[in-house]
Protein backbone atom coordinates (compact mmCIF):
# COMPACT_ATOMS: atom_id res chain seq x y z
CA UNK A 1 0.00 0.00 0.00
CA UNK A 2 1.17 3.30 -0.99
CA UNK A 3 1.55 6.24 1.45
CA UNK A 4 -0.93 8.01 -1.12
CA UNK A 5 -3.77 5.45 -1.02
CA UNK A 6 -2.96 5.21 2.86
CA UNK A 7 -4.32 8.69 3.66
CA UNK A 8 -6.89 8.75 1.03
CA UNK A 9 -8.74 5.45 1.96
CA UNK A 10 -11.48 6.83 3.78
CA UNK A 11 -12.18 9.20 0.36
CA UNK A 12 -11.90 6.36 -2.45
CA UNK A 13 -14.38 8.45 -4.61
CA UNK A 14 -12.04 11.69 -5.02
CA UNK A 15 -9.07 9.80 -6.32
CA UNK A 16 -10.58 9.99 -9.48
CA UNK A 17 -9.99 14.32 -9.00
CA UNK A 18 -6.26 13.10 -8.93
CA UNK A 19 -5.79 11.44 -11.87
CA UNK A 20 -3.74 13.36 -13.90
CA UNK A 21 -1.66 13.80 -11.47
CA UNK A 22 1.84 11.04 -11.16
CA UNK A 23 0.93 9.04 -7.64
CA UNK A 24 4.54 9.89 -6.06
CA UNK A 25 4.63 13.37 -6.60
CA UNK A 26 1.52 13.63 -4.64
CA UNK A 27 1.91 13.99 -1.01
CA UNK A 28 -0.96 15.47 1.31
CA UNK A 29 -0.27 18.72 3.56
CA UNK A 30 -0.98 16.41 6.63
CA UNK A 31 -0.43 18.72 9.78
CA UNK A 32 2.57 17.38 12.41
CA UNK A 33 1.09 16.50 15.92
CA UNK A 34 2.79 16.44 18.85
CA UNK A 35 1.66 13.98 21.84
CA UNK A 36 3.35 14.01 25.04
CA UNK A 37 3.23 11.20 27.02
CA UNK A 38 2.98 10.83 30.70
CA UNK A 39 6.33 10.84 32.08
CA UNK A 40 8.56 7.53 33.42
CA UNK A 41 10.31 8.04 36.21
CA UNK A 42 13.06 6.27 36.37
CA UNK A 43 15.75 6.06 39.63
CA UNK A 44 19.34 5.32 40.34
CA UNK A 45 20.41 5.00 43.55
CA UNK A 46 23.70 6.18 44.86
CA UNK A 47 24.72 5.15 48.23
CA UNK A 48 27.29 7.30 49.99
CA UNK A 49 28.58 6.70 53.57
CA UNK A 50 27.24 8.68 56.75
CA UNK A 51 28.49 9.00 59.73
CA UNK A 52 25.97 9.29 62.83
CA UNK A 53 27.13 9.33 66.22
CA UNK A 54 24.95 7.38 68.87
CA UNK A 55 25.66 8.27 72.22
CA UNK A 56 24.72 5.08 74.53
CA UNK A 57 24.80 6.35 78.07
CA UNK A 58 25.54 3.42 80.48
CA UNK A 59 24.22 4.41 83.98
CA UNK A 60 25.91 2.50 86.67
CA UNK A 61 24.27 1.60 89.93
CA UNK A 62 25.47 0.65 92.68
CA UNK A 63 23.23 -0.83 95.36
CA UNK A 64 24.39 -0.80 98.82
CA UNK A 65 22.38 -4.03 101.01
CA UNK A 66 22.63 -4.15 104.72
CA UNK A 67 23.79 -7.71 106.20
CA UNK A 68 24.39 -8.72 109.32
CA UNK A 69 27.81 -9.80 110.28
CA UNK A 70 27.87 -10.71 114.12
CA UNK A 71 30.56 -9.57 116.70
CA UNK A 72 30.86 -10.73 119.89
CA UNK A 73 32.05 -8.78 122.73
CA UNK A 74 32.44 -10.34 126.17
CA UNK A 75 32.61 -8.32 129.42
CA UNK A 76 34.26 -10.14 132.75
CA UNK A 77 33.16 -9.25 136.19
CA UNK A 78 35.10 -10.01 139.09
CA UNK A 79 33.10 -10.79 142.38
CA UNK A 80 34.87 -11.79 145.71
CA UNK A 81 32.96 -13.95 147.80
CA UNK A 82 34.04 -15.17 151.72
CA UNK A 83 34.20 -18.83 152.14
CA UNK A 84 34.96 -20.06 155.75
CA UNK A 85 35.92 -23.52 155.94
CA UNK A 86 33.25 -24.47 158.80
CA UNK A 87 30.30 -22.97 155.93
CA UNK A 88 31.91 -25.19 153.24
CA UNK A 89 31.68 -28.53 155.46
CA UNK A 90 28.25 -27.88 156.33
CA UNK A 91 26.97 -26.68 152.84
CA UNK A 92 28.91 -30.03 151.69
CA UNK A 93 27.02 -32.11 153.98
CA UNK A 94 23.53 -30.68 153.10
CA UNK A 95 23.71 -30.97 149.03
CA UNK A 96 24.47 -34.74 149.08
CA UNK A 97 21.31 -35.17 151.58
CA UNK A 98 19.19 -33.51 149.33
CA UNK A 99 20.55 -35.19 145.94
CA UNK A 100 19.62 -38.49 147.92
CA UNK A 101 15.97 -37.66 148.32
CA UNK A 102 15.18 -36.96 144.82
């Protein structure tokens, strides 16, 4: 199919207006038309090195408990008691009587 039959289909009866006329010579005044398209985004990524800083703040605790650790502390007394020999004879006497009851 010619380009000049192409545009012309849709009017088959005029090409007999045309006739005397050589079919490549003929070329229609066919406006130009422009149609934009939505556009395509398109990405490249690029990855380029950051420094952040994170602070971590350690918080130290220190827990103080309360245990009991036991010290002994002894006093002495001194006492001075009077024995007579005639109160030790008799006291003698007197225990091993009562031991003898029970």
């Amino acid at each position: 199919m010619n380009r000049n039959n192409y545009y012309n289909m849709g009017n088959m009866g005029d090409m007999g207006n045309v006739a005397g006329v050589n079919e490549a010579e003929f070329c229609p005044d066919c406006p130009t038309q422009t149609i934009y398209d939505p556009p395509i985004t398109q990405y490249e990524d690029y990855y380029h090195p950051q420094i952040v800083n994170v602070v971590q703040n350690i918080e130290t605790i220190k827990q103080h408990h309360c245990c009991p650790v036991y010290q002994h502390y002894y006093t002495c007394t001194e006492k001075n008691v009077m024995v007579s020999s005639v109160n030790r004879g008799k006291h003698a006497a007197t225990s091993s009587k009562k031991r003898s009851k029970k």
